[in-house]
PDB file of N, CA and C in Angstrom:
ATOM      1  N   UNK A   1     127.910  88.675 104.682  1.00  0.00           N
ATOM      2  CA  UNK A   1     127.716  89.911 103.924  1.00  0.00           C
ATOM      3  C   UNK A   1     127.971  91.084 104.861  1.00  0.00           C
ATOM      4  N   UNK A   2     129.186  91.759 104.267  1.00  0.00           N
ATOM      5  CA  UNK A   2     128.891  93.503 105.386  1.00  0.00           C
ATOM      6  C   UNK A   2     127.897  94.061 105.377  1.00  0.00           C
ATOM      7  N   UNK A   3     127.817  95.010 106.229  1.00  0.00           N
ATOM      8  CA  UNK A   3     127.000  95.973 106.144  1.00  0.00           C
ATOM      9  C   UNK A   3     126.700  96.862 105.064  1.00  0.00           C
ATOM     10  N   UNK A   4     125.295  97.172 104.556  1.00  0.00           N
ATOM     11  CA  UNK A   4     125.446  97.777 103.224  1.00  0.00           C
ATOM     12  C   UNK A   4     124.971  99.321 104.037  1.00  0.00           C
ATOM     13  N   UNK A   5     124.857 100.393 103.167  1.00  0.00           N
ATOM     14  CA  UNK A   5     124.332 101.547 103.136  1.00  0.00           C
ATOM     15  C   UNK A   5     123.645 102.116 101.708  1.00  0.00           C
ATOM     16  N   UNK A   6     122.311 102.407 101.978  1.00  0.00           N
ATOM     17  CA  UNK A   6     122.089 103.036 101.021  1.00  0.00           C
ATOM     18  C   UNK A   6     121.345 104.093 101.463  1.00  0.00           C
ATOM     19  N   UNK A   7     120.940 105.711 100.204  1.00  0.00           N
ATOM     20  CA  UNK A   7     120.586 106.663 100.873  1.00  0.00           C
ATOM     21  C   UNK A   7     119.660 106.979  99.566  1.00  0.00           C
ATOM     22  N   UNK A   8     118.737 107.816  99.881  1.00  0.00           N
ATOM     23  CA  UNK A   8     117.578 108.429  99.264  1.00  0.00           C
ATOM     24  C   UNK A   8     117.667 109.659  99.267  1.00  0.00           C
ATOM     25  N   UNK A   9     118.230 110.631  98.678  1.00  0.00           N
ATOM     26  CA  UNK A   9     117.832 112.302  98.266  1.00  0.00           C
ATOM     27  C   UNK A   9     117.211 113.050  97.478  1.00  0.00           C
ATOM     28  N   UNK A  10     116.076 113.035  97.181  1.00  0.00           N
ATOM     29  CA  UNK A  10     115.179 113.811  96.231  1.00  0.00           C
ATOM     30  C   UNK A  10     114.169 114.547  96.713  1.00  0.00           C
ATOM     31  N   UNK A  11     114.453 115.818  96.372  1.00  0.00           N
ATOM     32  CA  UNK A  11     113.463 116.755  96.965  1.00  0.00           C
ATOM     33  C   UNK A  11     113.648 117.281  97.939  1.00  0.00           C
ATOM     34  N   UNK A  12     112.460 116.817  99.039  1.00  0.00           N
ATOM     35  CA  UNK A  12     112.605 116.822 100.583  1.00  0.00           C
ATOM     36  C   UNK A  12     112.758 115.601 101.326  1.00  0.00           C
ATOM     37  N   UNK A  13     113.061 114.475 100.383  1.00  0.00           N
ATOM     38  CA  UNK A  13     113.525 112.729 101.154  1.00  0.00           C
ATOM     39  C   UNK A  13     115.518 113.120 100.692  1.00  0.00           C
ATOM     40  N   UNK A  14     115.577 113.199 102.566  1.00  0.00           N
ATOM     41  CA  UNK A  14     116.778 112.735 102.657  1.00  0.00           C
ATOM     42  C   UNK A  14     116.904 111.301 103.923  1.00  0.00           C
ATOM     43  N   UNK A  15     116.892 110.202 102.963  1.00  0.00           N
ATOM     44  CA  UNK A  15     116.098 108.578 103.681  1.00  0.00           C
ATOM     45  C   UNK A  15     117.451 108.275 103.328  1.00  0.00           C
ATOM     46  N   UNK A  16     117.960 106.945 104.786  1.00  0.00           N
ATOM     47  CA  UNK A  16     118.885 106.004 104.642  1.00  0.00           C
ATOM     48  C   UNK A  16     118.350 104.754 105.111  1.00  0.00           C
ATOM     49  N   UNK A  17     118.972 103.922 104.609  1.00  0.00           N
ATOM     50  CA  UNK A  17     118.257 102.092 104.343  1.00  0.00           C
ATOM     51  C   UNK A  17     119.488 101.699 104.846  1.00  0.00           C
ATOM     52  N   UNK A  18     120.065 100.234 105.824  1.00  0.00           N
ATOM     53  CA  UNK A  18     121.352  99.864 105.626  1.00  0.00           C
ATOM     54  C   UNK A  18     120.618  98.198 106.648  1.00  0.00           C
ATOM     55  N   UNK A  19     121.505  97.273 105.468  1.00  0.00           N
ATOM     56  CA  UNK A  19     121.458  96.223 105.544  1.00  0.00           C
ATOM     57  C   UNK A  19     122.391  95.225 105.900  1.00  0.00           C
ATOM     58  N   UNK A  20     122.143  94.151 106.654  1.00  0.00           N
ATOM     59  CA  UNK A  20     123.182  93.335 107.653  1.00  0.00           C
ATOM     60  C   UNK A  20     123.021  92.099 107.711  1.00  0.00           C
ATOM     61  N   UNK A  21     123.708  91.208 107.345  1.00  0.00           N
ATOM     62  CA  UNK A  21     123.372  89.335 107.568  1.00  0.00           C
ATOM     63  C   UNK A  21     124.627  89.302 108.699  1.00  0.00           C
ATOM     64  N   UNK A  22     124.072  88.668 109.545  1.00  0.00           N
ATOM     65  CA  UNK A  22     124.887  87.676 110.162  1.00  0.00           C
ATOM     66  C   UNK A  22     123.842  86.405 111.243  1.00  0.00           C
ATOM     67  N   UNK A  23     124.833  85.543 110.625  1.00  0.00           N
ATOM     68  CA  UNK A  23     124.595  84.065 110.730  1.00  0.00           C
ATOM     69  C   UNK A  23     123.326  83.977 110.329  1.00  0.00           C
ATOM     70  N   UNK A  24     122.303  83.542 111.055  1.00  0.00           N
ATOM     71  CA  UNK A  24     120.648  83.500 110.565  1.00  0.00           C
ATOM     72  C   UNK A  24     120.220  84.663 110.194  1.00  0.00           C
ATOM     73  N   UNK A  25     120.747  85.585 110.706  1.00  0.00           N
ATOM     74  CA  UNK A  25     119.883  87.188 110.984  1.00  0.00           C
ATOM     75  C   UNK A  25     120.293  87.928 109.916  1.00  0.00           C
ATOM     76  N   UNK A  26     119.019  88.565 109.561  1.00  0.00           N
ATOM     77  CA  UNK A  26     119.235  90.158 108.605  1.00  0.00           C
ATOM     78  C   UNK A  26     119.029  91.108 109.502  1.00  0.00           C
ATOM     79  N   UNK A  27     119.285  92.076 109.717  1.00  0.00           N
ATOM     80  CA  UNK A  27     118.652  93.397 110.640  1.00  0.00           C
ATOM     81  C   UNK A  27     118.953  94.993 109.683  1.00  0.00           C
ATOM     82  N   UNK A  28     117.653  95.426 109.406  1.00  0.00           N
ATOM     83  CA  UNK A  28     117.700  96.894 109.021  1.00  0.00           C
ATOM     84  C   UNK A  28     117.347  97.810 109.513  1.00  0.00           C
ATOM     85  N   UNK A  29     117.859  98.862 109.039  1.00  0.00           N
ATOM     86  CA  UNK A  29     118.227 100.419 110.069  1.00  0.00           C
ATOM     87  C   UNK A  29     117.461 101.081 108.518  1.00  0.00           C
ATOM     88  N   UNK A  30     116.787 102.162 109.289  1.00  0.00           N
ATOM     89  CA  UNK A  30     116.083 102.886 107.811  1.00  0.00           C
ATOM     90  C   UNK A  30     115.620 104.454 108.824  1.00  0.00           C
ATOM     91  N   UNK A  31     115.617 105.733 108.282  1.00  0.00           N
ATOM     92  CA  UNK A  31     115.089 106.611 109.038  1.00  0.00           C
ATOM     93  C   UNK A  31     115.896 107.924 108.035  1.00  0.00           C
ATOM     94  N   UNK A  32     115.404 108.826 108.686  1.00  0.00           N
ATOM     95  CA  UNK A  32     116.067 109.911 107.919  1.00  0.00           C
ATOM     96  C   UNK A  32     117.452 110.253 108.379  1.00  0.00           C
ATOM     97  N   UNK A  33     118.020 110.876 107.353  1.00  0.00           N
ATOM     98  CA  UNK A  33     119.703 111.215 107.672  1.00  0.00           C
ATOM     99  C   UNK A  33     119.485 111.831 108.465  1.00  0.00           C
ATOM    100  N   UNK A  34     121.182 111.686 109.300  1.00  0.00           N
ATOM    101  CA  UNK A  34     121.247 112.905 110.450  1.00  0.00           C
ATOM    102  C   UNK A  34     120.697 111.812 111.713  1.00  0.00           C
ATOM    103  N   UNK A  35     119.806 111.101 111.964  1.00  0.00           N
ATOM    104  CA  UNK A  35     119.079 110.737 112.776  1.00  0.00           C
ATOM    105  C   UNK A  35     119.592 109.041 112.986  1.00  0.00           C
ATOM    106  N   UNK A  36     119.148 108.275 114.405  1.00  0.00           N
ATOM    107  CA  UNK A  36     119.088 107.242 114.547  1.00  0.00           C
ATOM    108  C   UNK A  36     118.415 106.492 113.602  1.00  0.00           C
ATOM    109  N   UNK A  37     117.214 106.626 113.484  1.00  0.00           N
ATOM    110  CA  UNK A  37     116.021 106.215 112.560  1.00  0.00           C
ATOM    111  C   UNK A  37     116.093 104.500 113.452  1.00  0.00           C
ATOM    112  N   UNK A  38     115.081 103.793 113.015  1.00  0.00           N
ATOM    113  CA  UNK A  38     114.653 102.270 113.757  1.00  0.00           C
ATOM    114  C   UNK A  38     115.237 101.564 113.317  1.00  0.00           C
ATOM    115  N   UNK A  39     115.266 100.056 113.679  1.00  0.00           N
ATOM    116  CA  UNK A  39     115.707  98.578 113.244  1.00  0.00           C
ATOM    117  C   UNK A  39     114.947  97.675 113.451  1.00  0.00           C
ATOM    118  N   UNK A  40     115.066  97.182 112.554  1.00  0.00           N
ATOM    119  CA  UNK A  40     113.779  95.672 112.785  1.00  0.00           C
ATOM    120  C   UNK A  40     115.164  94.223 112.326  1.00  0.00           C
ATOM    121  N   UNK A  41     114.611  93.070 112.766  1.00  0.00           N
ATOM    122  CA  UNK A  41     115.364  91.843 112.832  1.00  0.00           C
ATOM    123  C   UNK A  41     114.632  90.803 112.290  1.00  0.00           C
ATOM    124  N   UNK A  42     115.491  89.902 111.526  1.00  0.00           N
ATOM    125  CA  UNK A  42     114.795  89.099 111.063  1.00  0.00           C
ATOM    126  C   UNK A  42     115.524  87.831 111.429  1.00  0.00           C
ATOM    127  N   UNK A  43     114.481  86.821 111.413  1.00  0.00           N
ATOM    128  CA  UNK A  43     115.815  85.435 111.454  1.00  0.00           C
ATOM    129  C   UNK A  43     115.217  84.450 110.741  1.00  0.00           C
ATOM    130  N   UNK A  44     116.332  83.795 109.652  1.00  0.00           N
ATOM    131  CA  UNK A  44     115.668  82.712 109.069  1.00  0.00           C
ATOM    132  C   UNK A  44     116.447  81.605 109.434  1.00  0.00           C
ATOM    133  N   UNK A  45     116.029  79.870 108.811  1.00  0.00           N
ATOM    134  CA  UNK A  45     116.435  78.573 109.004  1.00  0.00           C
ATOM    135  C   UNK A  45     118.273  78.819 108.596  1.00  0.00           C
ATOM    136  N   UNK A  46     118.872  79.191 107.850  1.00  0.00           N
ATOM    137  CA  UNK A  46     120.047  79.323 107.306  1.00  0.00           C
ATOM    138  C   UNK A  46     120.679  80.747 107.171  1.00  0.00           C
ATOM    139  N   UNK A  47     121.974  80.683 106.489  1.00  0.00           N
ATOM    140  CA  UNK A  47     122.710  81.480 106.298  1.00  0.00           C
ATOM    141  C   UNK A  47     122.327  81.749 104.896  1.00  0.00           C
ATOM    142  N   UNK A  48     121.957  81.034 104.008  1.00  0.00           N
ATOM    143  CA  UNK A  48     122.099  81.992 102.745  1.00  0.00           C
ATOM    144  C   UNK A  48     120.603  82.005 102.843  1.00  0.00           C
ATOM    145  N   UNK A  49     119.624  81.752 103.357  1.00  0.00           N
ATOM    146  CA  UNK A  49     118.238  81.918 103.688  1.00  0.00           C
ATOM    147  C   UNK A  49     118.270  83.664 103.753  1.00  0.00           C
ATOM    148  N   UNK A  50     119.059  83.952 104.647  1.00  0.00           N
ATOM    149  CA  UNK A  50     118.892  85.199 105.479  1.00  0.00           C
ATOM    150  C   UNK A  50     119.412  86.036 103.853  1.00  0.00           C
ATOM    151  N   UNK A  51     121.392  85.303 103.095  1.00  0.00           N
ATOM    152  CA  UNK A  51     121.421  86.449 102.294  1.00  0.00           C
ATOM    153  C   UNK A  51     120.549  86.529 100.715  1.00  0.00           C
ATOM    154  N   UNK A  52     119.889  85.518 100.919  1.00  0.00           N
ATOM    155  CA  UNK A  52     119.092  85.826  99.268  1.00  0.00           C
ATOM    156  C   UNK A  52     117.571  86.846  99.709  1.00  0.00           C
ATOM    157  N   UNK A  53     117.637  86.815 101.327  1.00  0.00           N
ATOM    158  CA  UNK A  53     116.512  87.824 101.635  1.00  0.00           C
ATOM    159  C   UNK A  53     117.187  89.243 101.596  1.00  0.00           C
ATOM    160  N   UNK A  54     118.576  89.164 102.051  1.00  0.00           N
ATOM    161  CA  UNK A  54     118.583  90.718 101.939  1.00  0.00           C
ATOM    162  C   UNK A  54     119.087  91.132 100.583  1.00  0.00           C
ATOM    163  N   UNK A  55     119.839  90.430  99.408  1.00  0.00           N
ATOM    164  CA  UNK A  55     119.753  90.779  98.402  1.00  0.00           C
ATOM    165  C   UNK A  55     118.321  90.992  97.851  1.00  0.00           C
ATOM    166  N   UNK A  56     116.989  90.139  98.377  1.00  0.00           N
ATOM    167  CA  UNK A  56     116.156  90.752  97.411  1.00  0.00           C
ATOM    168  C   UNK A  56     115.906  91.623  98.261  1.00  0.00           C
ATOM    169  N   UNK A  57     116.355  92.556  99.122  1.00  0.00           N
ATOM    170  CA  UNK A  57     115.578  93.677  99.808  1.00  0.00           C
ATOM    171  C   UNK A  57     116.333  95.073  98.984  1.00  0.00           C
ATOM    172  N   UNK A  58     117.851  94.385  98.933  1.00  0.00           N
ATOM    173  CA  UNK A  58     118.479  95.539  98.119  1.00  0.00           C
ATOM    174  C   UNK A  58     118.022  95.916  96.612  1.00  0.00           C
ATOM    175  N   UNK A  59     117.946  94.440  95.951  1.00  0.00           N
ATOM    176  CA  UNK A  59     117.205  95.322  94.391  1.00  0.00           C
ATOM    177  C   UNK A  59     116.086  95.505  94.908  1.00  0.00           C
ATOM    178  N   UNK A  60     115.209  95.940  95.398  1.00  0.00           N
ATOM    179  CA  UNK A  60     113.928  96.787  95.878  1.00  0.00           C
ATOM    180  C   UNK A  60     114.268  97.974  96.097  1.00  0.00           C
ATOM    181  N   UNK A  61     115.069  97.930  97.187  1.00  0.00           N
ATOM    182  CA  UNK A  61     115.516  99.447  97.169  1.00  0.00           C
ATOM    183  C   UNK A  61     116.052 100.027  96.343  1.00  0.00           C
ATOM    184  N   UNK A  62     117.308  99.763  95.615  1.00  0.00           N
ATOM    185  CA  UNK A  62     117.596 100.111  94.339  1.00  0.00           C
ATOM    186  C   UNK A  62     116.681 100.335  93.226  1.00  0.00           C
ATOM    187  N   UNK A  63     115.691  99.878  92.900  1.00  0.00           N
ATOM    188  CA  UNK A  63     114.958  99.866  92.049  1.00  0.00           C
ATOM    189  C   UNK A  63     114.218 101.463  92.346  1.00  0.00           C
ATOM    190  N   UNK A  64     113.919 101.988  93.917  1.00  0.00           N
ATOM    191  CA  UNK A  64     113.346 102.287  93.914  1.00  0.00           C
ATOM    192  C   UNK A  64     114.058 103.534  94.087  1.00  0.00           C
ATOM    193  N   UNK A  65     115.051 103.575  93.356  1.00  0.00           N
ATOM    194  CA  UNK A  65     115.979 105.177  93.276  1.00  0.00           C
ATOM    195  C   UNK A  65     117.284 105.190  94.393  1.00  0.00           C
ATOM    196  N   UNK A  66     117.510 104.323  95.639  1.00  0.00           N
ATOM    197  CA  UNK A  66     118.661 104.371  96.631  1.00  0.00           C
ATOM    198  C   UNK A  66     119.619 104.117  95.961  1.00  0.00           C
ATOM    199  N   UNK A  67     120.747 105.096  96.534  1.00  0.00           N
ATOM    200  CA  UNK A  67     121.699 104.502  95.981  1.00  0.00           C
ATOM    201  C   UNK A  67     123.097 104.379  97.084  1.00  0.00           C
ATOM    202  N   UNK A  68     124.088 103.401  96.971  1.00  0.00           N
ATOM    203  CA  UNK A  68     124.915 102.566  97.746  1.00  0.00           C
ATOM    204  C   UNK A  68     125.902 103.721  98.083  1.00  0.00           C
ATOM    205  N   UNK A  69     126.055 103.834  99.402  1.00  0.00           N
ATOM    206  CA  UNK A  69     127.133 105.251  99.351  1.00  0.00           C
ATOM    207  C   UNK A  69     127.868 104.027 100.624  1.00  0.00           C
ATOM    208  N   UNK A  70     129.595 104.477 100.760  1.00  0.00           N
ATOM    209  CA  UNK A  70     130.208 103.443 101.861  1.00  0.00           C
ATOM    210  C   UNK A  70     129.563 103.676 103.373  1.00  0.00           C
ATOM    211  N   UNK A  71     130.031 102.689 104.001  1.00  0.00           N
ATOM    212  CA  UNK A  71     129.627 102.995 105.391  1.00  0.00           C
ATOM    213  C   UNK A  71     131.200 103.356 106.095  1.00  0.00           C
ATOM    214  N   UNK A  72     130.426 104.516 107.326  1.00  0.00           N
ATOM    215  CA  UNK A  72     131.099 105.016 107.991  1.00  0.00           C
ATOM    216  C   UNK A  72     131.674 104.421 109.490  1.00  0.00           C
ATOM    217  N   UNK A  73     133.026 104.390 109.941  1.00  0.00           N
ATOM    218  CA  UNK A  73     132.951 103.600 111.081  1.00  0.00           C
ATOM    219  C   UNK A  73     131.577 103.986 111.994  1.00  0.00           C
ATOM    220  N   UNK A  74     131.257 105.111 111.953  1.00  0.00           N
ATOM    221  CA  UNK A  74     130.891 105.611 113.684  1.00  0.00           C
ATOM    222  C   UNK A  74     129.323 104.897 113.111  1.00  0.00           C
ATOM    223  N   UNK A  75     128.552 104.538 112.063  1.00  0.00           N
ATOM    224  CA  UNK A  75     127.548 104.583 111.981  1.00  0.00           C
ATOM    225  C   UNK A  75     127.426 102.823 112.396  1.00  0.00           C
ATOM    226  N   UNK A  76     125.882 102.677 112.885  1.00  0.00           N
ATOM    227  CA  UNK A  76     126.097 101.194 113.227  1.00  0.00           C
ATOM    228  C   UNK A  76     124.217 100.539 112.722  1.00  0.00           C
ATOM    229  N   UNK A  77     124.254  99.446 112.559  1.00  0.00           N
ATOM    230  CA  UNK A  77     122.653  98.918 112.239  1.00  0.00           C
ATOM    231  C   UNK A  77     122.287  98.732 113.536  1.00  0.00           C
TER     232      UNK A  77
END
């Protein structure tokens, strides 16, 4: 799975979420635009272990108003 991007703008939340499988690993990047913001890592037993975790991380976020904008070369998880 590529790298996803998603972003949050309402109000005074300008929040980005962006999500990553490779091989065992998920790793997400979340913080406000403009900014580095953190990453956390995950690792599970398999490969589709890891992508049915980050699909359910994406309808969460989606659900919760983000929405999928492309990713940029320079930006990285």
């Amino acid at each position: 799975m590529p790298r996803r991007r998603f972003e949050f703008i309402n109000g005074r939340s300008y929040k980005f979420w962006e999500v990553a499988v490779s091989g065992c690993g998920v790793t997400v990047s979340f913080g406000r635009i403009g900014t580095d913001g953190q990453s956390q890592a995950k690792t599970f037993h398999d490969h589709e272990e890891a992508a049915r975790h980050a699909t359910k991380l994406i309808a969460a976020k989606t659900k919760k108003g983000y929405a999928e904008v492309e990713c940029r070369e320079s930006e990285s998880v």
